[in-house]
Protein backbone atom coordinates (compact mmCIF):
# COMPACT_ATOMS: atom_id res chain seq x y z
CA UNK A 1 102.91 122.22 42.80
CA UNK A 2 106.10 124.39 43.66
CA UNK A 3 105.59 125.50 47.52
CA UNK A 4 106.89 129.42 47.74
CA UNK A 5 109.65 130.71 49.76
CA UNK A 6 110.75 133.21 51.14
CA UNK A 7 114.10 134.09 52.15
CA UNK A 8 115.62 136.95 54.32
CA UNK A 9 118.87 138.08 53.16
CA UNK A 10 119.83 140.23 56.46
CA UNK A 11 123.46 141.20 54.55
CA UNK A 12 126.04 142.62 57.19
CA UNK A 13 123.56 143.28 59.96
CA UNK A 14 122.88 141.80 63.20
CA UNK A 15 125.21 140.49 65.77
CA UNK A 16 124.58 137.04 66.99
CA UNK A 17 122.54 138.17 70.31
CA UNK A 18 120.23 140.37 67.79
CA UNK A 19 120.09 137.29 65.77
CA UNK A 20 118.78 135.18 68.44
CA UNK A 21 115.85 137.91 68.97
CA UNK A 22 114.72 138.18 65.91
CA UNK A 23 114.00 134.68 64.96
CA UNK A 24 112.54 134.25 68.22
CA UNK A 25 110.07 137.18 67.58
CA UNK A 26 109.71 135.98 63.90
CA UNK A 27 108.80 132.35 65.28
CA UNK A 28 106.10 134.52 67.62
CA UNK A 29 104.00 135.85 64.86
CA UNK A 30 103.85 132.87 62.48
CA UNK A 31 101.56 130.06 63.08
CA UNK A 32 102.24 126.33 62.05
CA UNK A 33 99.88 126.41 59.47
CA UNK A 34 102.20 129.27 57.68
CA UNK A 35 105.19 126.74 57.46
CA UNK A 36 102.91 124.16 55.77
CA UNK A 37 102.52 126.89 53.34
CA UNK A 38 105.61 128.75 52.89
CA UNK A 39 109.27 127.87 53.82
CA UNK A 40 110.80 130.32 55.43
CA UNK A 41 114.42 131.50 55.86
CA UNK A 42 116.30 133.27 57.16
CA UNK A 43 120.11 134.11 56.00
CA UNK A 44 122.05 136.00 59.15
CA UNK A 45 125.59 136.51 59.28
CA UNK A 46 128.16 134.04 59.57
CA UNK A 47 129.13 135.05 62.93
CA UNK A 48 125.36 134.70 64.08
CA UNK A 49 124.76 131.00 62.43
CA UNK A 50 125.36 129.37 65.15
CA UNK A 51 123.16 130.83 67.38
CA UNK A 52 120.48 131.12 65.03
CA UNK A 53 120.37 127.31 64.47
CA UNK A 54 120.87 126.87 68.19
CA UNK A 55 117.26 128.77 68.65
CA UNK A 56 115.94 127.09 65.64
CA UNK A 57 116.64 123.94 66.74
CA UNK A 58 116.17 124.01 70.64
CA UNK A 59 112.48 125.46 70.03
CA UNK A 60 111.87 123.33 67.27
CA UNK A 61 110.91 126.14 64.99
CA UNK A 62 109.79 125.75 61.44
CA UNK A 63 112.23 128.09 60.25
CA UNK A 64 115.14 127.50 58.10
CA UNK A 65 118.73 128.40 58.43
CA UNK A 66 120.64 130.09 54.89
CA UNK A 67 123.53 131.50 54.14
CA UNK A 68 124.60 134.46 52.42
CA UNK A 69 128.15 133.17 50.58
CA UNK A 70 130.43 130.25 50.99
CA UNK A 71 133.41 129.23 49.52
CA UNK A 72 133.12 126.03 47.10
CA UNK A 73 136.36 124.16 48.39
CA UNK A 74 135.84 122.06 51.41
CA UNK A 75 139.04 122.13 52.94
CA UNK A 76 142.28 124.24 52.93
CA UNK A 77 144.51 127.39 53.43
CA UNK A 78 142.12 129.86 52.19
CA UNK A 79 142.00 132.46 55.16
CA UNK A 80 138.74 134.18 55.89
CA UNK A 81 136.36 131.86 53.47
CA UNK A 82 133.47 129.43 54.96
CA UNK A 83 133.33 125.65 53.13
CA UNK A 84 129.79 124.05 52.02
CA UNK A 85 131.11 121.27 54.74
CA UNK A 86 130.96 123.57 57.76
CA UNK A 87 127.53 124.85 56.85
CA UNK A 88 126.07 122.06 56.29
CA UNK A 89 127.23 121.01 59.92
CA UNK A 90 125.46 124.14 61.09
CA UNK A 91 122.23 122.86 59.58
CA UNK A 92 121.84 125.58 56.65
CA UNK A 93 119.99 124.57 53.60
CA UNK A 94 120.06 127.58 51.88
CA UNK A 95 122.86 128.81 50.64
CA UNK A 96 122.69 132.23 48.68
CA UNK A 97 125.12 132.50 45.65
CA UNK A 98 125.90 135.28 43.31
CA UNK A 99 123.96 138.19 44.73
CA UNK A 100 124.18 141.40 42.55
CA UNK A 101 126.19 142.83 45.78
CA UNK A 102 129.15 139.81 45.10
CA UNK A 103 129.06 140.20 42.05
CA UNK A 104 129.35 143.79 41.71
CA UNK A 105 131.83 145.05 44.49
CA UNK A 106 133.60 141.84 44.97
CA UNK A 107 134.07 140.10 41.28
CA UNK A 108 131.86 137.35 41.62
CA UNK A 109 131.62 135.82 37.58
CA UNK A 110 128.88 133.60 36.31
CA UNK A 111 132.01 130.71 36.01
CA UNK A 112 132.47 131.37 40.17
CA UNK A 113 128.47 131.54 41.01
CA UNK A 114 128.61 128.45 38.79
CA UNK A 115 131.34 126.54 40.92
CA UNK A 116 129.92 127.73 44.00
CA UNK A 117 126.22 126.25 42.93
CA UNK A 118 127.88 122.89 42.63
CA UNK A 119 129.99 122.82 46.04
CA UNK A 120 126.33 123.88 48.01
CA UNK A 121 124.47 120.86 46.06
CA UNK A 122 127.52 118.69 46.76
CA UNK A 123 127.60 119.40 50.37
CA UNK A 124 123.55 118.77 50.35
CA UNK A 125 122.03 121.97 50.15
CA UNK A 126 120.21 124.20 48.09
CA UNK A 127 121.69 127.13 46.44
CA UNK A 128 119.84 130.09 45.77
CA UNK A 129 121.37 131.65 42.26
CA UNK A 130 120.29 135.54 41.94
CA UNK A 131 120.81 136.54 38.46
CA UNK A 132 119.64 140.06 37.55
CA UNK A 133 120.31 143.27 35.14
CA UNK A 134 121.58 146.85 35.82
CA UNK A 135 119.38 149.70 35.22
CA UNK A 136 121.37 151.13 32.00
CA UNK A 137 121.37 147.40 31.07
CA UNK A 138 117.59 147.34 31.32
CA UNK A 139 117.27 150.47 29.69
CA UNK A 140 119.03 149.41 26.34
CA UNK A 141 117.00 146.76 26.12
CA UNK A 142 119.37 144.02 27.29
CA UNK A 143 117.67 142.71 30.46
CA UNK A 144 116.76 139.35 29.10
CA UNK A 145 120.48 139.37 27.33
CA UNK A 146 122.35 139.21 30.23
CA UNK A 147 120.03 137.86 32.48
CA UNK A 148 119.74 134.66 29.79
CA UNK A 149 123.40 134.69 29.78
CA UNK A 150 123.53 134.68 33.59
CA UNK A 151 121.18 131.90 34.29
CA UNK A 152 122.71 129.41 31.52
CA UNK A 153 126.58 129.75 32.78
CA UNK A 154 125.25 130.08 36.68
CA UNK A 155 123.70 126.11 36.34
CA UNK A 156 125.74 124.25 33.59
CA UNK A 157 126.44 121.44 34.26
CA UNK A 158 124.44 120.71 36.99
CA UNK A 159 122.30 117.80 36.81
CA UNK A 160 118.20 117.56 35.53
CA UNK A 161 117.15 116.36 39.57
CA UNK A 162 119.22 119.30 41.05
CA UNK A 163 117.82 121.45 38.56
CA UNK A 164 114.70 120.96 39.66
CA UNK A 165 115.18 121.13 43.65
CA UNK A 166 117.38 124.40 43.23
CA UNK A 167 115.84 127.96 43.68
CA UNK A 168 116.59 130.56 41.18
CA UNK A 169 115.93 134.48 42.40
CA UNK A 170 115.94 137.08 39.79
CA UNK A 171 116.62 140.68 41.57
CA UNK A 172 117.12 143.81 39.37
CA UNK A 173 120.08 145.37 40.29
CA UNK A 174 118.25 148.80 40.10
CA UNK A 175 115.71 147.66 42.49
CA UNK A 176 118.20 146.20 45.20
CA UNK A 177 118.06 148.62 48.69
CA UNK A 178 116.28 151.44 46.55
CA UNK A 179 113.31 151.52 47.91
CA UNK A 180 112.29 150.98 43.65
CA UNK A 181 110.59 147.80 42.69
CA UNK A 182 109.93 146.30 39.18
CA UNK A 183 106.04 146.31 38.83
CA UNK A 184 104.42 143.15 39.31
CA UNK A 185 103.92 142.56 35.48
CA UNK A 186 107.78 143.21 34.42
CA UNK A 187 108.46 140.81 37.68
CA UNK A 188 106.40 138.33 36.40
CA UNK A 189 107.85 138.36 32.81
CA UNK A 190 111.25 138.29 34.02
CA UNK A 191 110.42 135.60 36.00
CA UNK A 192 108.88 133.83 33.15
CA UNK A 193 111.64 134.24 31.53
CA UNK A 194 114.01 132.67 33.63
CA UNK A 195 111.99 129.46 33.83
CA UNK A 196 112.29 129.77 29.80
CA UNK A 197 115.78 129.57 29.93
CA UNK A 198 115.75 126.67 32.43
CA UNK A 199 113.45 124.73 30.46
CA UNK A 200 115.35 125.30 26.98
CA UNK A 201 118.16 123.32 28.95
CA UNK A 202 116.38 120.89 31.12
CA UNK A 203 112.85 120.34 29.87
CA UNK A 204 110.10 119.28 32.17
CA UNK A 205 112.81 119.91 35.34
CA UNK A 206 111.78 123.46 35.70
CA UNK A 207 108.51 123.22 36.60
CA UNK A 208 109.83 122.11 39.75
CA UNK A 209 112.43 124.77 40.36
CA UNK A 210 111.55 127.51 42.32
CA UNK A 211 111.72 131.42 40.90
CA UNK A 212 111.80 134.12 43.24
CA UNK A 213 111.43 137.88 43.02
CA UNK A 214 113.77 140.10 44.76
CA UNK A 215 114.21 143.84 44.99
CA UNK A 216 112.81 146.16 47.76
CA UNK A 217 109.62 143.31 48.31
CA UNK A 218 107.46 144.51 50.94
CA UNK A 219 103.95 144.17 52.70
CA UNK A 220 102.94 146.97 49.79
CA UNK A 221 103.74 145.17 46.53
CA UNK A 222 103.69 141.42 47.73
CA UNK A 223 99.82 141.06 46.81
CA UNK A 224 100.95 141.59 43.07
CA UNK A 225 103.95 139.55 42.67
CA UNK A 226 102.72 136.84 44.57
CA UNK A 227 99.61 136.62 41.47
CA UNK A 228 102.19 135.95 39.26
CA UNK A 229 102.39 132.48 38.00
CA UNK A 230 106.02 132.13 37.53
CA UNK A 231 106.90 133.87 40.65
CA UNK A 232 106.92 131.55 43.70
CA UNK A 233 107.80 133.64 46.40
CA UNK A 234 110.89 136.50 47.50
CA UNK A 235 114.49 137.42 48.48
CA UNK A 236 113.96 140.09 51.00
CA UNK A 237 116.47 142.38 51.50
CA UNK A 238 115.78 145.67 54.56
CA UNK A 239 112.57 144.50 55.09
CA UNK A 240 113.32 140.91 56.91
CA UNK A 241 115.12 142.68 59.06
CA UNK A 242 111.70 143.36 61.36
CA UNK A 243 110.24 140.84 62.15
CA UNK A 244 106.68 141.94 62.05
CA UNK A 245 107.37 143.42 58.54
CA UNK A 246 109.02 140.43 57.37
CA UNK A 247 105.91 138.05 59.11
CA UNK A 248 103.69 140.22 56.95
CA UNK A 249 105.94 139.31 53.70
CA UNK A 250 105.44 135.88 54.88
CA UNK A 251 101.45 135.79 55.58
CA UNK A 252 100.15 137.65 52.41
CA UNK A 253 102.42 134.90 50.36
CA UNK A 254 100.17 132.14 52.13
C-alpha cells in the first residue's frame, strides 16, 4: 500500500524565526499516530531550512524537511543556486521540482525538471515532479496532451526502483493560488492518468509511486480527493501556511 503525503509548499513566505513557529505549532496539533499515517512536509524557504531542521530535529518531530528548487550540479561558480549536496546535509528529503510557478515565470523545461529529478535522487532524496495544464490548455481539450508529454520527459531515464520511490504531483495551473479547485472526479482522472503514463514506461513500478493532487486543497474539498484511488495525498499551497488549517489537511487524509 502507498502511504499518502502531504506536502506544504510555503513559496516565498516566512522568515526563518516564523519558520521555527510554525512547525512548532504544526508539531502541537498532530499526534504520533498521524505520522504513522501520513508523512508530512513541510517545504520553507531556503533561508529558513536550517532552522526548520534544527526544530525538527532537536524535538524529534515526525515532520519532514523539503525543498522548493535546487540546482542539479553539486559544485561550482553558479551564484545564487542551492546543490542537491547541501540539502541533503540539511536533512531534506523532499525536494520539489518543476512547479507550474518555475516553469512559467522562470523557464523551467521538461529537459531541466528532468535533470533536476536525477541530481535530487542522486544526492538521496526524493523529488517531487508537478506536472500540470493551463486553463486554455484544458479547455481545448489538451490536458492529458501536455500533461502526458510532461510526465514522460520529466522521468526518462530514471531507473524502475526510483520510479517507484519518487512522488509525482499533478496541479492544474488554473487551480494554483485561485482559490478554484478541479472537482474531485476530474482530480481523480487526472491522477489516474498520470499513473497510466508511468506504468506504460515502467510497468508494475507505479503502483508504488506516489500521485498527489495540488491546487487550492483545503479542509473543504480534502474529503473528496482523498476517496480517490489514484490520489494519495496533496501539495498545499496558502493553506499550509496555518498551521491549524494545514493540521486539518493533514487529519481528514488519515
Amino acid at each position: 500500500m502507498r502511504k499518502n503525503l502531504i506536502a506544504g509548499n510555503w513559496k516565498m513566505n516566512t522568515n526563518h524565526l516564523e519558520a521555527i513557529q510554525m512547525v512548532q505549532k504544526l508539531s502541537y496539533r498532530l499526534d504520533p499516530a498521524d505520522y504513522e499515517r501520513v508523512d508530512v512536509v513541510v517545504c520553507p524557504p531556503f533561508t529558513a531550512l536550517r532552522s526548520a531542521q534544527t526544530v525538527i530535529e532537536t524535538d524529534h518531530l515526525g515532520i519532514k524537511l523539503g525543498a522548493q528548487n535546487v540546482d542539479w550540479h553539486d559544485n561550482g561558480a553558479f551564484t545564487g543556486e542551492i546543490s542537491p549536496l547541501m540539502l541533503h546535509k540539511l536533512s531534506v528529503s523532499h525536494v520539489i521540482v518543476g512547479h507550474s510557478e518555475r516553469r512559467q515565470l522562470f523557464g523551467e523545461t521538461d529537459e531541466v525538471v528532468n535533470t533536476k529529478a536525477n541530481a535530487v535522487i542522486a544526492a538521496g532524496m526524493t523529488p517531487i515532479v508537478c506536472v500540470g495544464e493551463t486553463e486554455d490548455e484544458r479547455d481545448a481539450g489538451e490536458a492529458e496532451a501536455r500533461v502526458g508529454t510532461q510526465i514522460r520527459a520529466s522521468i526518462e531515464g530514471i531507473d524502475s526502483e526510483s520510479v517507484a520511490s519518487i512522488v509525482v504531483a499533478y496541479e492544474p495551473i488554473w487551480a494554483i493560488g485561485t482559490g478554484r479547485t478541479a472537482s474531485a472526479d476530474d482530480a481523480g482522472a487526472m491522477c489516474s492518468f498520470v499513473r497510466e503514463q508511468i506504468r506504460d514506461s515502467f510497468g508494475d513500478a507505479a503502483e508504488s509511486t506516489r500521485v498527489l493532487y495540488g491546487g487550492s486543497v483545503n479542509p473543504g474539498n480534502v474529503a473528496g480527493l482523498m476517496a480517490k484511488q489514484d490520489i494519495d495525498g496533496g501539495l498545499v499551497g496558502g493553506a499550509s501556511l496555518d498551521p491549524d488549517t494545514f493540521a486539518s489537511v493533514v487529519r481528514y487524509w488519515v
